[in-house]
PDB file of N, CA and C in Angstrom:
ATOM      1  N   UNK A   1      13.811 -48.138   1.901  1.00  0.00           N
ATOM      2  CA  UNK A   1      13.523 -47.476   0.647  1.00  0.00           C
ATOM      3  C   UNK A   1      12.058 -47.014   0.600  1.00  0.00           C
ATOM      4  N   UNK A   2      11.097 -48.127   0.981  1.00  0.00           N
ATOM      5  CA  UNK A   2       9.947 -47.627   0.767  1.00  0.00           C
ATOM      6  C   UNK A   2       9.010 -46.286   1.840  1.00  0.00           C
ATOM      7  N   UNK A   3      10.325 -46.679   3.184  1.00  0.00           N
ATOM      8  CA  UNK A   3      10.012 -45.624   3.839  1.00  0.00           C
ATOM      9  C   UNK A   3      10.470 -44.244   3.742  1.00  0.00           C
ATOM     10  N   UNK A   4      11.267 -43.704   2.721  1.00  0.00           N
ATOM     11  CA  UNK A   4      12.337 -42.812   2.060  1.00  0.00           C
ATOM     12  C   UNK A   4      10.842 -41.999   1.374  1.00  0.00           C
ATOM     13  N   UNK A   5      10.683 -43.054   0.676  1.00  0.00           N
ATOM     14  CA  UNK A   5       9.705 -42.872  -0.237  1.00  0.00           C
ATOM     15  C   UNK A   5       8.186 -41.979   0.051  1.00  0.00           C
ATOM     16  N   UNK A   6       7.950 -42.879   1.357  1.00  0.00           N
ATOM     17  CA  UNK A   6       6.455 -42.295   2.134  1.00  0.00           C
ATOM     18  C   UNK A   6       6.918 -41.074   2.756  1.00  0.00           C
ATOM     19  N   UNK A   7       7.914 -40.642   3.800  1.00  0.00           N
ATOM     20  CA  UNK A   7       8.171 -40.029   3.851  1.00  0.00           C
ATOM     21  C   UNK A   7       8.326 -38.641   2.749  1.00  0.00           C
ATOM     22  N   UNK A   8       8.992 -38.560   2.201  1.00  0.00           N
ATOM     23  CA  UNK A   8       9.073 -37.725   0.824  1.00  0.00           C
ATOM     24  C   UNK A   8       7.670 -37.250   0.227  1.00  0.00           C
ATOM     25  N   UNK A   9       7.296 -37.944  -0.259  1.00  0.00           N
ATOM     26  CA  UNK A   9       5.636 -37.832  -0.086  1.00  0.00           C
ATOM     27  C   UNK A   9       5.253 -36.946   1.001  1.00  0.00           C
ATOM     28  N   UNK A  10       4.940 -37.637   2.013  1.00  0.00           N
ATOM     29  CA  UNK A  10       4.286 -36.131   3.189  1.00  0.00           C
ATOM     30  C   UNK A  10       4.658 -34.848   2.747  1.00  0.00           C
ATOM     31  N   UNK A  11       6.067 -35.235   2.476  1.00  0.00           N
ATOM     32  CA  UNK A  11       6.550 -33.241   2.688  1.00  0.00           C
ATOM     33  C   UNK A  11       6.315 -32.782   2.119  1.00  0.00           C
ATOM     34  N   UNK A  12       6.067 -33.759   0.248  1.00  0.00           N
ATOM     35  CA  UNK A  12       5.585 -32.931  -0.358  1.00  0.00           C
ATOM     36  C   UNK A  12       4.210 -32.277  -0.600  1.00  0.00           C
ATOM     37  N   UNK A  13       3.164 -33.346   0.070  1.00  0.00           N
ATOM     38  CA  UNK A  13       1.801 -33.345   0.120  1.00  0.00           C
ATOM     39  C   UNK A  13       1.972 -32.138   0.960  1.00  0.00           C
ATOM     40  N   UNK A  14       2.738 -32.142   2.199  1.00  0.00           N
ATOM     41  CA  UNK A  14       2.414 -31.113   2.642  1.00  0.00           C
ATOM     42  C   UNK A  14       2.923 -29.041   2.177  1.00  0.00           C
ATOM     43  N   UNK A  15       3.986 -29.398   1.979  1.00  0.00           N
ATOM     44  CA  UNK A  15       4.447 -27.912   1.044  1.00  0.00           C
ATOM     45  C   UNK A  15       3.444 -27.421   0.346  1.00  0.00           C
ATOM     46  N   UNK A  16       2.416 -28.533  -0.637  1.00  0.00           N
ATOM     47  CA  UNK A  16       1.595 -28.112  -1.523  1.00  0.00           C
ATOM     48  C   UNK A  16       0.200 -27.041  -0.406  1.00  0.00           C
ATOM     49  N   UNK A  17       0.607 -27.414   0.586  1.00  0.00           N
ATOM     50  CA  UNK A  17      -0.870 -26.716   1.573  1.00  0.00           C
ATOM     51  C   UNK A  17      -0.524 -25.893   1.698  1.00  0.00           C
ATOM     52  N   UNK A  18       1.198 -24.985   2.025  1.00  0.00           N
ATOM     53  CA  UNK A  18       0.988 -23.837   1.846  1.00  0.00           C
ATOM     54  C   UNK A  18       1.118 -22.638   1.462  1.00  0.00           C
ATOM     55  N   UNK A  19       0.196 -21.882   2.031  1.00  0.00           N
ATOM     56  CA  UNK A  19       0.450 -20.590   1.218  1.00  0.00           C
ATOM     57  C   UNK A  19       1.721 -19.561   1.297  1.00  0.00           C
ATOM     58  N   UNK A  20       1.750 -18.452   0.027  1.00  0.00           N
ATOM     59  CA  UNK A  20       2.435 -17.432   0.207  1.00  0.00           C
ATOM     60  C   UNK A  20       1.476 -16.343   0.392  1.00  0.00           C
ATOM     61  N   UNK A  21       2.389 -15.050   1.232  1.00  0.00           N
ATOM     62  CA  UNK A  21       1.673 -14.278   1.704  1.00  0.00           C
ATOM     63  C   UNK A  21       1.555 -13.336   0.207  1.00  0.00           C
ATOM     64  N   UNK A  22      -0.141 -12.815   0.242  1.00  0.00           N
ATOM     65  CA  UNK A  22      -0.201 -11.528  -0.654  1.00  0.00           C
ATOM     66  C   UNK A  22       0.352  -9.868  -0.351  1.00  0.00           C
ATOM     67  N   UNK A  23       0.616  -9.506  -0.889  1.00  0.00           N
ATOM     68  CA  UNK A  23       1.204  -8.165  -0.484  1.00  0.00           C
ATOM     69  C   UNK A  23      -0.256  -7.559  -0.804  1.00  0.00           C
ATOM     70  N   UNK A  24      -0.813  -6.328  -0.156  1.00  0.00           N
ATOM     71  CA  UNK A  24      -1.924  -5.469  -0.066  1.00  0.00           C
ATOM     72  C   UNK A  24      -1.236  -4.563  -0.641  1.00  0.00           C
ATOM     73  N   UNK A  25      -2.159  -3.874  -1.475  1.00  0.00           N
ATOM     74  CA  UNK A  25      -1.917  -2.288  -1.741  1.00  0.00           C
ATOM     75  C   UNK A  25      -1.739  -1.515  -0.877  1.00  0.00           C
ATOM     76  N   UNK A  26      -2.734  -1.487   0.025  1.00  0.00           N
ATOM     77  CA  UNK A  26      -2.736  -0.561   1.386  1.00  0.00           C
ATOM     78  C   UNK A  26      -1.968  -1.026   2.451  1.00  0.00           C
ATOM     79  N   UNK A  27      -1.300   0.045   2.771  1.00  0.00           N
ATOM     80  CA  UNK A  27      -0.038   0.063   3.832  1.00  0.00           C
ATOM     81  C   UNK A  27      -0.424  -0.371   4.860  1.00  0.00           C
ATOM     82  N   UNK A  28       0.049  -1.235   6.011  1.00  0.00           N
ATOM     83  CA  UNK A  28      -1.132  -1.666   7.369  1.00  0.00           C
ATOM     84  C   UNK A  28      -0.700  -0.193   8.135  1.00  0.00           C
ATOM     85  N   UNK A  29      -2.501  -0.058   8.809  1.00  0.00           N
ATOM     86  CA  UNK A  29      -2.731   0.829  10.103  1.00  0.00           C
ATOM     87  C   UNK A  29      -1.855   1.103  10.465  1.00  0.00           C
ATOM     88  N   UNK A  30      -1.746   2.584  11.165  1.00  0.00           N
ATOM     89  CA  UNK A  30      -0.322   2.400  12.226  1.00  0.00           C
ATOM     90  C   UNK A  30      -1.428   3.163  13.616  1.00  0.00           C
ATOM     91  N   UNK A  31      -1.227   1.674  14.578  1.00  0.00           N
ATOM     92  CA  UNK A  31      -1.954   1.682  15.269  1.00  0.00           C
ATOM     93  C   UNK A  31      -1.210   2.517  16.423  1.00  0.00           C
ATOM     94  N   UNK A  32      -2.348   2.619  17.846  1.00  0.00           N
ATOM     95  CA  UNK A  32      -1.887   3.894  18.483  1.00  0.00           C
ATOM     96  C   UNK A  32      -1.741   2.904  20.406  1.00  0.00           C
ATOM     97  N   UNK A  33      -1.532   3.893  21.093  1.00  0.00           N
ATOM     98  CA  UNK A  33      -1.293   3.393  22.291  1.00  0.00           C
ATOM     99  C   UNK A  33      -2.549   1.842  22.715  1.00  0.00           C
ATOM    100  N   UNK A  34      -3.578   2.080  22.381  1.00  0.00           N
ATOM    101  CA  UNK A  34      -4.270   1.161  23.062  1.00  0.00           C
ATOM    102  C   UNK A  34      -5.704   2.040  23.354  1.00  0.00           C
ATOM    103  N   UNK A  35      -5.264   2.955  24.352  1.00  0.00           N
ATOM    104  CA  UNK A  35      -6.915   3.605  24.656  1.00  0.00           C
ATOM    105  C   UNK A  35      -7.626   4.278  23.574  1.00  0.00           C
ATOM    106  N   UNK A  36      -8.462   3.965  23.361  1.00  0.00           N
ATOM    107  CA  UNK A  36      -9.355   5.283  22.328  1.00  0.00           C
ATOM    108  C   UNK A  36      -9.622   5.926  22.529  1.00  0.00           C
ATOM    109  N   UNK A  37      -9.601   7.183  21.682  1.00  0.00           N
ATOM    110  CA  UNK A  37     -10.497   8.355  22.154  1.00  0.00           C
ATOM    111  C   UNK A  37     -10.744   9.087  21.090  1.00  0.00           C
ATOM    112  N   UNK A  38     -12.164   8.463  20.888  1.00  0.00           N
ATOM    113  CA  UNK A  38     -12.582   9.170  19.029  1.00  0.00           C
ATOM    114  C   UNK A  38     -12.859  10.508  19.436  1.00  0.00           C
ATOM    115  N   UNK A  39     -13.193  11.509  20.552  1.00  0.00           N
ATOM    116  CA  UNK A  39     -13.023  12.827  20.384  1.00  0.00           C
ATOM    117  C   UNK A  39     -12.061  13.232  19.196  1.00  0.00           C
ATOM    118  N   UNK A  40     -10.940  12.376  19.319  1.00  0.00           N
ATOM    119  CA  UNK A  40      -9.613  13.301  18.376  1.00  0.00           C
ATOM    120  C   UNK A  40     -10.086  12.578  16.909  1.00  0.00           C
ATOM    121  N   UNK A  41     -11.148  11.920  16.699  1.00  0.00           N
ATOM    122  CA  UNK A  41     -10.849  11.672  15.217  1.00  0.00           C
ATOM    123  C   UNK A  41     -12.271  11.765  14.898  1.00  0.00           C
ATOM    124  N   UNK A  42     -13.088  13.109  15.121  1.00  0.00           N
ATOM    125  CA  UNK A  42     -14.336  13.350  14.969  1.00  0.00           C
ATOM    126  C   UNK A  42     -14.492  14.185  13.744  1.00  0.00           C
ATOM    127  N   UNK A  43     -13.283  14.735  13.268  1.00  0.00           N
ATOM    128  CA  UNK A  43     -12.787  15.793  11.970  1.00  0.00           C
ATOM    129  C   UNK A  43     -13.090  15.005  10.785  1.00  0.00           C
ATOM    130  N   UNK A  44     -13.219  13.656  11.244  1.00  0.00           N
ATOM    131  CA  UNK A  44     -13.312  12.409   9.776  1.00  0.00           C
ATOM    132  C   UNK A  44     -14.737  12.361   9.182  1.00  0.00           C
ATOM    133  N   UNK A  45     -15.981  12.314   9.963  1.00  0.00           N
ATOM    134  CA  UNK A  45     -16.882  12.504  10.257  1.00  0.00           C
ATOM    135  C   UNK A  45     -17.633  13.051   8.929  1.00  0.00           C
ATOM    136  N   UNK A  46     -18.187  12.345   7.823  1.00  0.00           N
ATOM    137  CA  UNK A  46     -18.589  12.653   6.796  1.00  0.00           C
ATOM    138  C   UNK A  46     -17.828  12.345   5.295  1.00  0.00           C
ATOM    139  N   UNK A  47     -16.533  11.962   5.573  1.00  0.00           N
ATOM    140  CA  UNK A  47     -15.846  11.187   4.870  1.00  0.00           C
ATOM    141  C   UNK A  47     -16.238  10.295   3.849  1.00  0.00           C
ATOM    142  N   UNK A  48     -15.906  10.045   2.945  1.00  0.00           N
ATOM    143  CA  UNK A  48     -15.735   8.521   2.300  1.00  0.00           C
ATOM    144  C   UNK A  48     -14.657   7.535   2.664  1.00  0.00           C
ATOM    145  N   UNK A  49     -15.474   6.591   3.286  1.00  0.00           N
ATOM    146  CA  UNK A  49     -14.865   5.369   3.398  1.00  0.00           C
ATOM    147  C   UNK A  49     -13.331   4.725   3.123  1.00  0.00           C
ATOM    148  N   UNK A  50     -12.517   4.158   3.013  1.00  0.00           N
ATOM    149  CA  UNK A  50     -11.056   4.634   2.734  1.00  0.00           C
ATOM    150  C   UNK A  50     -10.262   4.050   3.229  1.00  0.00           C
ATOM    151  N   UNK A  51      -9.480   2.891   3.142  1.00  0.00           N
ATOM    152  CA  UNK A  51      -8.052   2.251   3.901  1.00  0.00           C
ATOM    153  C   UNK A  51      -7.082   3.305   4.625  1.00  0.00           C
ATOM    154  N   UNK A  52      -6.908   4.595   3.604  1.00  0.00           N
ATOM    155  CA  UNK A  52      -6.126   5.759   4.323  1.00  0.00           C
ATOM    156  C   UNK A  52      -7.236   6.405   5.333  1.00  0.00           C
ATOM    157  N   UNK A  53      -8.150   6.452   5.540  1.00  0.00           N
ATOM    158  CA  UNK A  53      -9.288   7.252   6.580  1.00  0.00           C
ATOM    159  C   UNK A  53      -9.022   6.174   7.693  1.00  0.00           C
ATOM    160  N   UNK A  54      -9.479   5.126   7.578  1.00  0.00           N
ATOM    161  CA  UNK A  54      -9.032   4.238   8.771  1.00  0.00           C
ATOM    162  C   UNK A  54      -7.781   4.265   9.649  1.00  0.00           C
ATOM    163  N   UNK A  55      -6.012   4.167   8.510  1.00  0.00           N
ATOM    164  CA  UNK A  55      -5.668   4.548   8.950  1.00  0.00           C
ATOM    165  C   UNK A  55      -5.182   5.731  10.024  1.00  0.00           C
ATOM    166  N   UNK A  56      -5.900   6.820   9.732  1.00  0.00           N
ATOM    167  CA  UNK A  56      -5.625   8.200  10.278  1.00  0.00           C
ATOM    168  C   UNK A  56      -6.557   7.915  11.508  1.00  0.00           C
ATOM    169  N   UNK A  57      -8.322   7.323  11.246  1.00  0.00           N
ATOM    170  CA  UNK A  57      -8.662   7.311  12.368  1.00  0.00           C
ATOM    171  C   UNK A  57      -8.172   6.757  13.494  1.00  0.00           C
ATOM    172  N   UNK A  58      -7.293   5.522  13.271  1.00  0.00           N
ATOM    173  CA  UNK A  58      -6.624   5.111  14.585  1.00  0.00           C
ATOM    174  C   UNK A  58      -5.528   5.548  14.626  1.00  0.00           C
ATOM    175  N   UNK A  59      -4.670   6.740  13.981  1.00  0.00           N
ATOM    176  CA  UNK A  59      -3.691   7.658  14.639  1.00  0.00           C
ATOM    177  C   UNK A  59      -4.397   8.387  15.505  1.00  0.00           C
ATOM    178  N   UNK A  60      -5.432   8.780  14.969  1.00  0.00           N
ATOM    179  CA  UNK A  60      -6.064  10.324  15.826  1.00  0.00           C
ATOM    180  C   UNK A  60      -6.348   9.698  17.182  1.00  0.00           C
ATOM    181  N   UNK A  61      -7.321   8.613  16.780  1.00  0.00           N
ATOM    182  CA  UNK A  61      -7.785   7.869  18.388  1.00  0.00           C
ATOM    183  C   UNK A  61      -6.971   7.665  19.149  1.00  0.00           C
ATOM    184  N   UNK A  62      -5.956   6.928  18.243  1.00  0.00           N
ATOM    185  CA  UNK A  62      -4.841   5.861  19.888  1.00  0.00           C
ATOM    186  C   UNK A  62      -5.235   4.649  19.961  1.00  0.00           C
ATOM    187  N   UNK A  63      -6.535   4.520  19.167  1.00  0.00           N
ATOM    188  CA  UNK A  63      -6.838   3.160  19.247  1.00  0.00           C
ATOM    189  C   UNK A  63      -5.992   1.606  18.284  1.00  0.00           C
ATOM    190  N   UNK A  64      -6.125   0.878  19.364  1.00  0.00           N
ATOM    191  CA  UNK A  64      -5.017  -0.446  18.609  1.00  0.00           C
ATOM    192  C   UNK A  64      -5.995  -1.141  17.459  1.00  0.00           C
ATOM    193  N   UNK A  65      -7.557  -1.228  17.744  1.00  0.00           N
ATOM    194  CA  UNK A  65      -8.335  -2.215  16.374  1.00  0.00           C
ATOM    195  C   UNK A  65      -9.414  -1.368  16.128  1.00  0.00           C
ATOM    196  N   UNK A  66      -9.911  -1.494  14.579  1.00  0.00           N
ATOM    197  CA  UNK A  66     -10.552  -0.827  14.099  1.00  0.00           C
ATOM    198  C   UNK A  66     -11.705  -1.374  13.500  1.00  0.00           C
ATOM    199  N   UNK A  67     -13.006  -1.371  13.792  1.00  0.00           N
ATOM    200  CA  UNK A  67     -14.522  -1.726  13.089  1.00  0.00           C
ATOM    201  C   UNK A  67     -14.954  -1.282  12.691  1.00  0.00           C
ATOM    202  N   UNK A  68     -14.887  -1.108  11.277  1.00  0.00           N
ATOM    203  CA  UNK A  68     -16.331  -0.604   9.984  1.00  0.00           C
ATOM    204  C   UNK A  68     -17.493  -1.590  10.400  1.00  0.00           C
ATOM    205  N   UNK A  69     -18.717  -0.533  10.655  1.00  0.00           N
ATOM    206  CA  UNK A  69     -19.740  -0.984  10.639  1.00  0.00           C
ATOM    207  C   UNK A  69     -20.583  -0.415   9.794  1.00  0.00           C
ATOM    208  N   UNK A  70     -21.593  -1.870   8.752  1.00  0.00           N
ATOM    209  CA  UNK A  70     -22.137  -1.335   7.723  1.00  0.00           C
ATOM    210  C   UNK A  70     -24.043  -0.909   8.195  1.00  0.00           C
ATOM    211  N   UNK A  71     -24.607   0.236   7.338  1.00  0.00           N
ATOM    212  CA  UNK A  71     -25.940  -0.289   7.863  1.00  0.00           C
ATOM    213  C   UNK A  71     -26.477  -1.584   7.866  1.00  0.00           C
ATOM    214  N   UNK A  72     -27.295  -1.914   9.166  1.00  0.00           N
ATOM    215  CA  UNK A  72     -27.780  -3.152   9.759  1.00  0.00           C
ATOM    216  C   UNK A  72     -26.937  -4.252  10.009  1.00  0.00           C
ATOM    217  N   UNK A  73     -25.724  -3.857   9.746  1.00  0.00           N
ATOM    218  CA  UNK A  73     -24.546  -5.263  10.271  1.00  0.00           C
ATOM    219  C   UNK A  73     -24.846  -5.434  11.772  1.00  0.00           C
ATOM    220  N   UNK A  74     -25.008  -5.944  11.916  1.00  0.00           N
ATOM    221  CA  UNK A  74     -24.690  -7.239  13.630  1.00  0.00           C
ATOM    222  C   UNK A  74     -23.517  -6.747  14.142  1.00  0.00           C
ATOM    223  N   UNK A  75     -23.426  -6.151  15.573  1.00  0.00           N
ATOM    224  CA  UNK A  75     -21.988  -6.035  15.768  1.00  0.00           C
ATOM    225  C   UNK A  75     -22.190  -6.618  17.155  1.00  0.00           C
ATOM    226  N   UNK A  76     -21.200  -7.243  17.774  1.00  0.00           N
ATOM    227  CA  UNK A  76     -21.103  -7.601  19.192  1.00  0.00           C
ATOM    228  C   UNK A  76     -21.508  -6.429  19.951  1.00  0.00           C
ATOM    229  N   UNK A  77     -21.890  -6.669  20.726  1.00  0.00           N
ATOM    230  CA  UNK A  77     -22.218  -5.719  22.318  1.00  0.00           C
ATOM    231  C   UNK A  77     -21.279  -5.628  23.045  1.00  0.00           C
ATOM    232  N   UNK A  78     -19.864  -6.311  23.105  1.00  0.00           N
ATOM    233  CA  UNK A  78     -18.863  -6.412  23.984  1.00  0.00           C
ATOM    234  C   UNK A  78     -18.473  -4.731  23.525  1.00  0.00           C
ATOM    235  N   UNK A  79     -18.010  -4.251  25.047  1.00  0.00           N
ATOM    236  CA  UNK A  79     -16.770  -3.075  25.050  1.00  0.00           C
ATOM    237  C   UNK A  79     -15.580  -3.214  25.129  1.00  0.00           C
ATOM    238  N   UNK A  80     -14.644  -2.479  24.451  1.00  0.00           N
ATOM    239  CA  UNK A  80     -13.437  -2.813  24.459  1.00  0.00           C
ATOM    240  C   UNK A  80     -12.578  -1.455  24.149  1.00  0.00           C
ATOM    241  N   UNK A  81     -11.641  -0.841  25.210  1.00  0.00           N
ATOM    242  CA  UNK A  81     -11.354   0.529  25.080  1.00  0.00           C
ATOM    243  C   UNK A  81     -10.538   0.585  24.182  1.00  0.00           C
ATOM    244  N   UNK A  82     -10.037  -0.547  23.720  1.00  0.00           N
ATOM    245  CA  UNK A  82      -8.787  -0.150  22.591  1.00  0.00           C
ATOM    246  C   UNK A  82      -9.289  -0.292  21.012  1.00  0.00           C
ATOM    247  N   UNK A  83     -10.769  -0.168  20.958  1.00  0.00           N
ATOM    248  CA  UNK A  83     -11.496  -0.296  19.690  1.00  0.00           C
ATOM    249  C   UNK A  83     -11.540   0.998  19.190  1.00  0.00           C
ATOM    250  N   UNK A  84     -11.463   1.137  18.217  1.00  0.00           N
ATOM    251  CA  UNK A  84     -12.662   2.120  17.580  1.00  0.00           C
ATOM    252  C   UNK A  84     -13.344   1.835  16.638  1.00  0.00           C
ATOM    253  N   UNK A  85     -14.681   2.550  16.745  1.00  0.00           N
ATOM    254  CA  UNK A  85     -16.061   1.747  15.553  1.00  0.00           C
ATOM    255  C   UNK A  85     -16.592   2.895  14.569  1.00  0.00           C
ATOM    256  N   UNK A  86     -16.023   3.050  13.774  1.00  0.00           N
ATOM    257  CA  UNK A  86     -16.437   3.808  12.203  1.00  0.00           C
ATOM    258  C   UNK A  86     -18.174   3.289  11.479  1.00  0.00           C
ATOM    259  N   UNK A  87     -18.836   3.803  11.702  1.00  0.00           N
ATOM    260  CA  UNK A  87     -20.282   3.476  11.755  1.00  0.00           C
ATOM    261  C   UNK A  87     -20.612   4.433  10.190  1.00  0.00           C
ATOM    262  N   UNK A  88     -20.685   3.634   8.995  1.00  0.00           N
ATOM    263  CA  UNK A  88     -21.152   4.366   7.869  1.00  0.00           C
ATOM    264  C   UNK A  88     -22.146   3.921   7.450  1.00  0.00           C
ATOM    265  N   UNK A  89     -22.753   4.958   6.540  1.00  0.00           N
ATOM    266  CA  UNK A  89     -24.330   5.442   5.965  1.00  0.00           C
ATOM    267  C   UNK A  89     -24.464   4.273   4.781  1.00  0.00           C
ATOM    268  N   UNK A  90     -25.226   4.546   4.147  1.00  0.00           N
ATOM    269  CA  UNK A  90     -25.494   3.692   2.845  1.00  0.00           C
ATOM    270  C   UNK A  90     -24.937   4.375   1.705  1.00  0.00           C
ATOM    271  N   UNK A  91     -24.240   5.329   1.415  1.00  0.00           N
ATOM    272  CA  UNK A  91     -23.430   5.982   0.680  1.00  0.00           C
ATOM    273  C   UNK A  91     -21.837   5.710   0.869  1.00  0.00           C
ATOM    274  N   UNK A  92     -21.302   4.768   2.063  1.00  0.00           N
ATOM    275  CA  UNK A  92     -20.064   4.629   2.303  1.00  0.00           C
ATOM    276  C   UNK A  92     -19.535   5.719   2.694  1.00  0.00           C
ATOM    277  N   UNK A  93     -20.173   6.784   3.680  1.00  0.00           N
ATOM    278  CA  UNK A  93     -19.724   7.669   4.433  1.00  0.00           C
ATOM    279  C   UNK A  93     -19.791   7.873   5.839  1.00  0.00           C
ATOM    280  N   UNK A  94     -18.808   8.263   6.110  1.00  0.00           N
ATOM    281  CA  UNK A  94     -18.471   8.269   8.215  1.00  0.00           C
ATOM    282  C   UNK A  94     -19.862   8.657   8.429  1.00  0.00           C
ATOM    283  N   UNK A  95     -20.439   8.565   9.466  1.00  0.00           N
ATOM    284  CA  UNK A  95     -21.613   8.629   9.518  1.00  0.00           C
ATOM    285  C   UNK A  95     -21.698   8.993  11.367  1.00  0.00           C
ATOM    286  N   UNK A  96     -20.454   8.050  12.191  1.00  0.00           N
ATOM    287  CA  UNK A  96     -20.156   8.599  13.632  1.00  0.00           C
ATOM    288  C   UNK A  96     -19.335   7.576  13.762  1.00  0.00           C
ATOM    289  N   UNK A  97     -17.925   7.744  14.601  1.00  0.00           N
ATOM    290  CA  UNK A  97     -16.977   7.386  15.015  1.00  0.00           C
ATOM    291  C   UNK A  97     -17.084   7.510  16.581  1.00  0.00           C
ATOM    292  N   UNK A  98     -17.157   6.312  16.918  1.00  0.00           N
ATOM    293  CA  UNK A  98     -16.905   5.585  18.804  1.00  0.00           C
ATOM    294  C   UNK A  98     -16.063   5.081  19.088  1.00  0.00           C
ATOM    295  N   UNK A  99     -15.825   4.752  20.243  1.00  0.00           N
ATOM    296  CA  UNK A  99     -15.156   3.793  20.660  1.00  0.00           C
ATOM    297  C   UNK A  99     -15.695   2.742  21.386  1.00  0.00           C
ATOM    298  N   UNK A 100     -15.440   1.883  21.617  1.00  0.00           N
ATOM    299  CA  UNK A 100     -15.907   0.286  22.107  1.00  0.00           C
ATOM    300  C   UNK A 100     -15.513  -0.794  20.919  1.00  0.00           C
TER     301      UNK A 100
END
């Protein structure tokens, strides 16, 4: 009985940990082959900032992950061809689109 008991307990201690998922407003990315190639998404280039701009930039690229970088943010030095890096101004505008 008393082990019925402890038992029961855990599961419920534990259920309480977790979460449900939030639904986003914004639709996820629809990401592209893997290689980047911000040539094709250089048209963005002056933009405002944008969940739908992101998206499109990694249609145009091909690229699978996407980095907003803010002025003076820290970004790794690693390369990675299936990136692309959205680099905006202090106005929240495209400012130059890379890849790595």
């Amino acid at each position: 009985m008393i082990l019925r008991l402890g038992a029961s307990a855990l599961l419920l201690s534990a259920a309480g940990c977790m979460t449900t998922p939030v639904d986003n407003e914004a639709p996820p990315p629809v990401m592209g082959e893997g290689e980047c190639d911000a040539n094709a998404a250089q048209g963005l280039v002056g933009q405002m900032a944008a969940a739908e701009l992101g998206a499109e930039a990694l249609r145009l690229s091909g690229a699978r992950t996407l980095r907003w970088i803010q002025p003076g943010q820290a970004v790794t030095m690693d390369y990675r061809t299936d990136r692309l890096n959205i680099k905006l101004d202090a106005e929240n505008r495209v400012e130059a689109i890379t890849c790595g």
